[in-house]
C-alpha atoms as a PDB file:
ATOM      1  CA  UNK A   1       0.000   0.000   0.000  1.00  0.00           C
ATOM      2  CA  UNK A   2       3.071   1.992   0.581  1.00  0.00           C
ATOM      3  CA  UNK A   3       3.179   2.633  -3.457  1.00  0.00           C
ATOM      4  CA  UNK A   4       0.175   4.591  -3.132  1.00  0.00           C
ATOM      5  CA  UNK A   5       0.585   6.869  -0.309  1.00  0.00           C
ATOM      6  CA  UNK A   6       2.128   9.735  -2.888  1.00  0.00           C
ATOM      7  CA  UNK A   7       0.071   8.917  -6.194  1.00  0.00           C
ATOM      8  CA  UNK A   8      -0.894  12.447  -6.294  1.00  0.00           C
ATOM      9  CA  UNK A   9       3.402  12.807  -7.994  1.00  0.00           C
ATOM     10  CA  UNK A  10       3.034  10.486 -10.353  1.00  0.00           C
ATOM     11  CA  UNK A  11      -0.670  11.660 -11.630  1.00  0.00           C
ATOM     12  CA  UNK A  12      -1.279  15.153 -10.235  1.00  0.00           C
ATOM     13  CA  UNK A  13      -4.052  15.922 -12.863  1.00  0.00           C
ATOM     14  CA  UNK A  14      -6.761  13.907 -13.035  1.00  0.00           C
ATOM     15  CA  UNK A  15      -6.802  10.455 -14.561  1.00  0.00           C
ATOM     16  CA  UNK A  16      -8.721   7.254 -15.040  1.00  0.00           C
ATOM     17  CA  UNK A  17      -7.088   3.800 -14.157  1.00  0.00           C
ATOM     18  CA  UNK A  18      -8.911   0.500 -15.039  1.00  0.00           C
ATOM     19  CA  UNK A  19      -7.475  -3.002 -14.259  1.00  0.00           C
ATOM     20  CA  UNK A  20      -9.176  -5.737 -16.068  1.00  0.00           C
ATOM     21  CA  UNK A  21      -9.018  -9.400 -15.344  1.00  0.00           C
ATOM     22  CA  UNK A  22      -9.957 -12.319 -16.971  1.00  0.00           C
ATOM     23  CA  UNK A  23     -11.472 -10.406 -20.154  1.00  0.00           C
ATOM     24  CA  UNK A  24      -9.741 -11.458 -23.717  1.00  0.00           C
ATOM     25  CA  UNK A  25      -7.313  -8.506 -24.732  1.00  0.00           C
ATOM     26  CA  UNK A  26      -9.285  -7.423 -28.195  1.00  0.00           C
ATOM     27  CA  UNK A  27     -12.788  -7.547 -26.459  1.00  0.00           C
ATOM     28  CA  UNK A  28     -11.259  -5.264 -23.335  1.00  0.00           C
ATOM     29  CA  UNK A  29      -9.746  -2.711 -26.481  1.00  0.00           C
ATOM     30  CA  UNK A  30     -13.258  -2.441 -28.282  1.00  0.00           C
ATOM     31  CA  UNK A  31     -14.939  -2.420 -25.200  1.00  0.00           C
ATOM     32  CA  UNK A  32     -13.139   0.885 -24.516  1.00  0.00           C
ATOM     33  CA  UNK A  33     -13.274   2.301 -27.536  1.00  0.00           C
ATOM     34  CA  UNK A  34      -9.801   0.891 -29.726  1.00  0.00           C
ATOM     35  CA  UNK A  35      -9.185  -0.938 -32.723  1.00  0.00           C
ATOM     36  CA  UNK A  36      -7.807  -4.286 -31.486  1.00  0.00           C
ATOM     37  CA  UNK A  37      -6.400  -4.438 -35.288  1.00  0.00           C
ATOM     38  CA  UNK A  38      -4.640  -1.039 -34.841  1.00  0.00           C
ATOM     39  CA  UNK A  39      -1.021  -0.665 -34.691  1.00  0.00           C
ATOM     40  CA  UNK A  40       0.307  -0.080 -31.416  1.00  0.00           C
ATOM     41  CA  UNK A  41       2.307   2.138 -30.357  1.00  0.00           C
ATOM     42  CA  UNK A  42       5.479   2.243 -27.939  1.00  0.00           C
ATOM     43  CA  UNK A  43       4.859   5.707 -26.275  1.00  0.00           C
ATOM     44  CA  UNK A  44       5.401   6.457 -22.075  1.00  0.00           C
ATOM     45  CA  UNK A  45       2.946   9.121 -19.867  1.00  0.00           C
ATOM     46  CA  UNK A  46       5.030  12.216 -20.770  1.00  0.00           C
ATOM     47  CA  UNK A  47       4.284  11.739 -24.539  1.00  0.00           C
ATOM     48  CA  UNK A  48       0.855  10.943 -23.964  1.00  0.00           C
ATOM     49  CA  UNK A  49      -0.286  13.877 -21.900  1.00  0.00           C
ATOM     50  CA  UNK A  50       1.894  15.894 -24.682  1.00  0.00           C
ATOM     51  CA  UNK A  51      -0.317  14.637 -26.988  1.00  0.00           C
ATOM     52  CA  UNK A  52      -3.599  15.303 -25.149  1.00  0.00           C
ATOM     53  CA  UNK A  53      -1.995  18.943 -24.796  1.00  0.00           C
ATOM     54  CA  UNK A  54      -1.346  19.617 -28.122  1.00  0.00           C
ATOM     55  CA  UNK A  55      -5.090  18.573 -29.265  1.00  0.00           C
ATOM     56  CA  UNK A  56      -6.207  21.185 -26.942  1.00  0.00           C
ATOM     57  CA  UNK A  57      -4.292  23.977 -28.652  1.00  0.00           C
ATOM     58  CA  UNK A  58      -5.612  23.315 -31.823  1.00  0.00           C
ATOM     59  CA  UNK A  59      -9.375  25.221 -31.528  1.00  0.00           C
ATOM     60  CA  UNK A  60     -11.936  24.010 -33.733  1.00  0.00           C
ATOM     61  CA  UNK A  61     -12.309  26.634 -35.878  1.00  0.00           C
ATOM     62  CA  UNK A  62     -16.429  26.367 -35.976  1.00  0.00           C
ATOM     63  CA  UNK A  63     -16.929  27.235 -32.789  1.00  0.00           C
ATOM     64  CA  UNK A  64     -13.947  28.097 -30.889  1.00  0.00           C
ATOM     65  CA  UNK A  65     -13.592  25.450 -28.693  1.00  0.00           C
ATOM     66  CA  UNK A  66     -10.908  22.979 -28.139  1.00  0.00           C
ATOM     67  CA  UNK A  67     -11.941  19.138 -29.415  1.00  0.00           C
ATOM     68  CA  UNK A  68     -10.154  16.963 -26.868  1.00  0.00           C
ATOM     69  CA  UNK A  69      -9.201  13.813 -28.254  1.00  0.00           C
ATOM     70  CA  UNK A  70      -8.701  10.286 -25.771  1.00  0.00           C
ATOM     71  CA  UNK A  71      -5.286   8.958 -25.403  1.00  0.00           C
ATOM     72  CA  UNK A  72      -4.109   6.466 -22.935  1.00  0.00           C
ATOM     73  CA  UNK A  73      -1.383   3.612 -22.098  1.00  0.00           C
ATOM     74  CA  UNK A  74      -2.871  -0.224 -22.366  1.00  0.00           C
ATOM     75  CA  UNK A  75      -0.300  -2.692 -21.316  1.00  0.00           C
ATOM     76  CA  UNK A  76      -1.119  -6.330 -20.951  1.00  0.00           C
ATOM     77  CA  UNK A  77       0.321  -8.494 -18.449  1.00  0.00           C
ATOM     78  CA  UNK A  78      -0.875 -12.553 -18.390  1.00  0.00           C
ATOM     79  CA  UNK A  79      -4.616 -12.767 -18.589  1.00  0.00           C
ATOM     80  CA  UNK A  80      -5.024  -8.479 -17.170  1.00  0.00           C
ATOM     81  CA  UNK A  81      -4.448  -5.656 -18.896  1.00  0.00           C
ATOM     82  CA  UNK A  82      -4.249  -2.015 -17.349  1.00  0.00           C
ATOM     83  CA  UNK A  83      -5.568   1.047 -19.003  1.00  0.00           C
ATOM     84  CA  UNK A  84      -4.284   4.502 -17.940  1.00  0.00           C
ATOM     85  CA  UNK A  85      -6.513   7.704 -19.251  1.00  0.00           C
ATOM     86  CA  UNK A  86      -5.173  11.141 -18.657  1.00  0.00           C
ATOM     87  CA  UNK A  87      -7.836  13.617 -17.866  1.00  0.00           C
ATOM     88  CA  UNK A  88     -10.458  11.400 -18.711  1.00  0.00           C
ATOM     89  CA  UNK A  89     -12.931   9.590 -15.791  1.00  0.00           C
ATOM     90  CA  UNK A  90     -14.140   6.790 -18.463  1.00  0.00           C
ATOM     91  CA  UNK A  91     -13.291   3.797 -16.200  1.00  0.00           C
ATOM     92  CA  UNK A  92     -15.923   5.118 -13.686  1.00  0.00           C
ATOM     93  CA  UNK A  93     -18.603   4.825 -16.517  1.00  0.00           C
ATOM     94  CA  UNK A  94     -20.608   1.416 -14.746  1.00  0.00           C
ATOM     95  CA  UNK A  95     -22.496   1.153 -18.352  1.00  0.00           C
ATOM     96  CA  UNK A  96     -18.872   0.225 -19.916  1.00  0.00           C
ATOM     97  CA  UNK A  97     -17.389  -1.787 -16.934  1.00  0.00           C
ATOM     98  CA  UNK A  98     -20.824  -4.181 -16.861  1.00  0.00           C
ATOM     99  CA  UNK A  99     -20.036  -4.519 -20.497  1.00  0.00           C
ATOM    100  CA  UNK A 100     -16.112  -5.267 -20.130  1.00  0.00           C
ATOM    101  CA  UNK A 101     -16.796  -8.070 -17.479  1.00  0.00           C
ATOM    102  CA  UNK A 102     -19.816  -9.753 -19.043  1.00  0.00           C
ATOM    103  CA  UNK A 103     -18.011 -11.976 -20.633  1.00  0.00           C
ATOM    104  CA  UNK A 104     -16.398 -13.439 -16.979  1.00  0.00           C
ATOM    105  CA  UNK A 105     -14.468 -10.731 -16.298  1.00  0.00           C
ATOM    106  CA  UNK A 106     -13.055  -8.432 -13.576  1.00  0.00           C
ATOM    107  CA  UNK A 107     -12.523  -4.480 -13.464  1.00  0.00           C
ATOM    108  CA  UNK A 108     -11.520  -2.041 -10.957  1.00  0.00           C
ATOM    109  CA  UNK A 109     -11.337   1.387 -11.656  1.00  0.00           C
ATOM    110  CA  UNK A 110     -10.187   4.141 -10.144  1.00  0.00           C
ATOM    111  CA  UNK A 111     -10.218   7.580 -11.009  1.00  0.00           C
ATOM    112  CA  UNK A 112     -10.239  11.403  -9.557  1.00  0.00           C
ATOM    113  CA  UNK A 113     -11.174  14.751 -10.842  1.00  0.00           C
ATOM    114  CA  UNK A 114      -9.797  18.076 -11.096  1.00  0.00           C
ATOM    115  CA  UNK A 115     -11.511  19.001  -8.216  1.00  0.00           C
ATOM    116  CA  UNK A 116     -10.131  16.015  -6.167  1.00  0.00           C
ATOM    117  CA  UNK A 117     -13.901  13.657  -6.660  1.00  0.00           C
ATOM    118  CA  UNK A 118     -12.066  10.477  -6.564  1.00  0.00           C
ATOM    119  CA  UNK A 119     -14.582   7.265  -7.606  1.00  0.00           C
ATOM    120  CA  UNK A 120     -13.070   3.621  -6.909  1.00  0.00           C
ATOM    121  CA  UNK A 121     -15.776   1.027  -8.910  1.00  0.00           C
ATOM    122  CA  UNK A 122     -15.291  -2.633  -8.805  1.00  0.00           C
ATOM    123  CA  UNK A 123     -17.193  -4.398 -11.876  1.00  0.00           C
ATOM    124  CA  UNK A 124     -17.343  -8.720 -11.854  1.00  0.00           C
ATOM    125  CA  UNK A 125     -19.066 -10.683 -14.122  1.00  0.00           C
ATOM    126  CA  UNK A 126     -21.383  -7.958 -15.494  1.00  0.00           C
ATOM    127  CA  UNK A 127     -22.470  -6.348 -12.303  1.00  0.00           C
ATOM    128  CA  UNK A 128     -21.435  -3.468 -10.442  1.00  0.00           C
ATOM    129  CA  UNK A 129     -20.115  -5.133  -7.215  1.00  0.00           C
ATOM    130  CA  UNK A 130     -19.745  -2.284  -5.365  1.00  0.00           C
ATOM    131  CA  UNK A 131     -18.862   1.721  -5.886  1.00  0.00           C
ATOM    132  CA  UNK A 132     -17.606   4.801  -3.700  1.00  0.00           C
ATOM    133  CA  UNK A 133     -15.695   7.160  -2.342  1.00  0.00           C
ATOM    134  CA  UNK A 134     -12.623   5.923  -0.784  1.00  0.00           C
ATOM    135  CA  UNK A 135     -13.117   8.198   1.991  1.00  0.00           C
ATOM    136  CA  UNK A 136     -16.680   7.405   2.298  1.00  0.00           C
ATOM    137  CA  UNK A 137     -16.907   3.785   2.041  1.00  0.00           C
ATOM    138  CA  UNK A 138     -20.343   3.956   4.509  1.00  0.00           C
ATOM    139  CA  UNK A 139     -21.924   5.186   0.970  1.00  0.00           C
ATOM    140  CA  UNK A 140     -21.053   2.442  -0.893  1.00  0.00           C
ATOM    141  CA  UNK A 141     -23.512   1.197  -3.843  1.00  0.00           C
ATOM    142  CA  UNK A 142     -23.696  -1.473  -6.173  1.00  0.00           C
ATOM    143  CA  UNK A 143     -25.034  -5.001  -6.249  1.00  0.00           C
ATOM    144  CA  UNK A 144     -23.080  -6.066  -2.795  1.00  0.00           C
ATOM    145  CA  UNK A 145     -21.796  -2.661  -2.119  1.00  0.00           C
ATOM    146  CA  UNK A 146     -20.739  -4.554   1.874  1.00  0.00           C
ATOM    147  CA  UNK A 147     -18.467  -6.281  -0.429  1.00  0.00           C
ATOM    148  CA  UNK A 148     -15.916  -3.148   0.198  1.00  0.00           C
ATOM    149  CA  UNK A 149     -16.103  -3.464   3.855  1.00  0.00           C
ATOM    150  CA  UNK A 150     -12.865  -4.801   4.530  1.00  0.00           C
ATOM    151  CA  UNK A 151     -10.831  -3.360   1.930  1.00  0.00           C
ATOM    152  CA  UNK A 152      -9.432  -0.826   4.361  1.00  0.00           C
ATOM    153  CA  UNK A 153      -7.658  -1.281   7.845  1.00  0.00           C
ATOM    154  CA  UNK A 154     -10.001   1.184   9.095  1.00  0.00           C
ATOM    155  CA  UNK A 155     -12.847  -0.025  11.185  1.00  0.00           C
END
């Protein structure tokens, strides 16, 4: 847990994180929105947020408004595969985390705003096992939102 404690210098804007187990790699990338059949690209988090930067410089010239575009990092490791949003709070979307675990799966996102509205959602098997506030775990909801009971130290 020790990892965690400074997260906040690693991703100090706001991000979505989803770690997905037991969901076959191409069905996790359409599920989220990729070409499975695209070419994939070697990049790291500097050149990613970079990117995301960049697209918001360019206005759209119709209305004046920046067109943000979705970039992330998707690495695979054995049968899970972790996706890593900048500036983006997909992973707490429960409509696409019932559909990424339908098939058998597992997901656990986690993700926090600008304005520090952080969301942890744990998805198995279709259903919404439980969702919340880390720091208000008393509000949990879901399908067995009790299910997060012991996932602190705290009584």
């Amino acid at each position: 847990m020790s990892d965690y404690m400074r997260v906040e210098d690693i991703f100090p804007d706001p991000v979505g994180i989803i770690w997905i187990k037991g969901v076959a790699i191409d069905e996790a990338l359409r599920g989220i929105g990729a070409d499975p059949s695209g070419e994939a690209v070697a990049t790291d988090w500097s050149q990613i947020q970079a990117a995301l930067w960049d697209d918001e410089d360019h206005e759209d010239e119709e209305n004046g408004e920046a067109e943000l575009g979705r970039a992330g990092l998707f690495a695979v490791e054995g049968d899970g595969a972790v996706l890593i949003e900048p500036r983006s709070c997909v992973g707490g979307d429960t409509a696409l985390l019932r559909r990424l675990t339908a098939s058998g799966g597992e997901a656990l996102a986690l993700s926090w705003t600008v304005n520090l509205h952080v969301s942890v959602t744990f998805a198995a098997h279709g259903d919404i096992v439980a969702a919340f506030d880390p720091m208000e775990l008393f509000a949990a909801t879901g399908d067995d939102p009790d299910a997060v009971a012991g996932w602190t130290p705290y009584p």
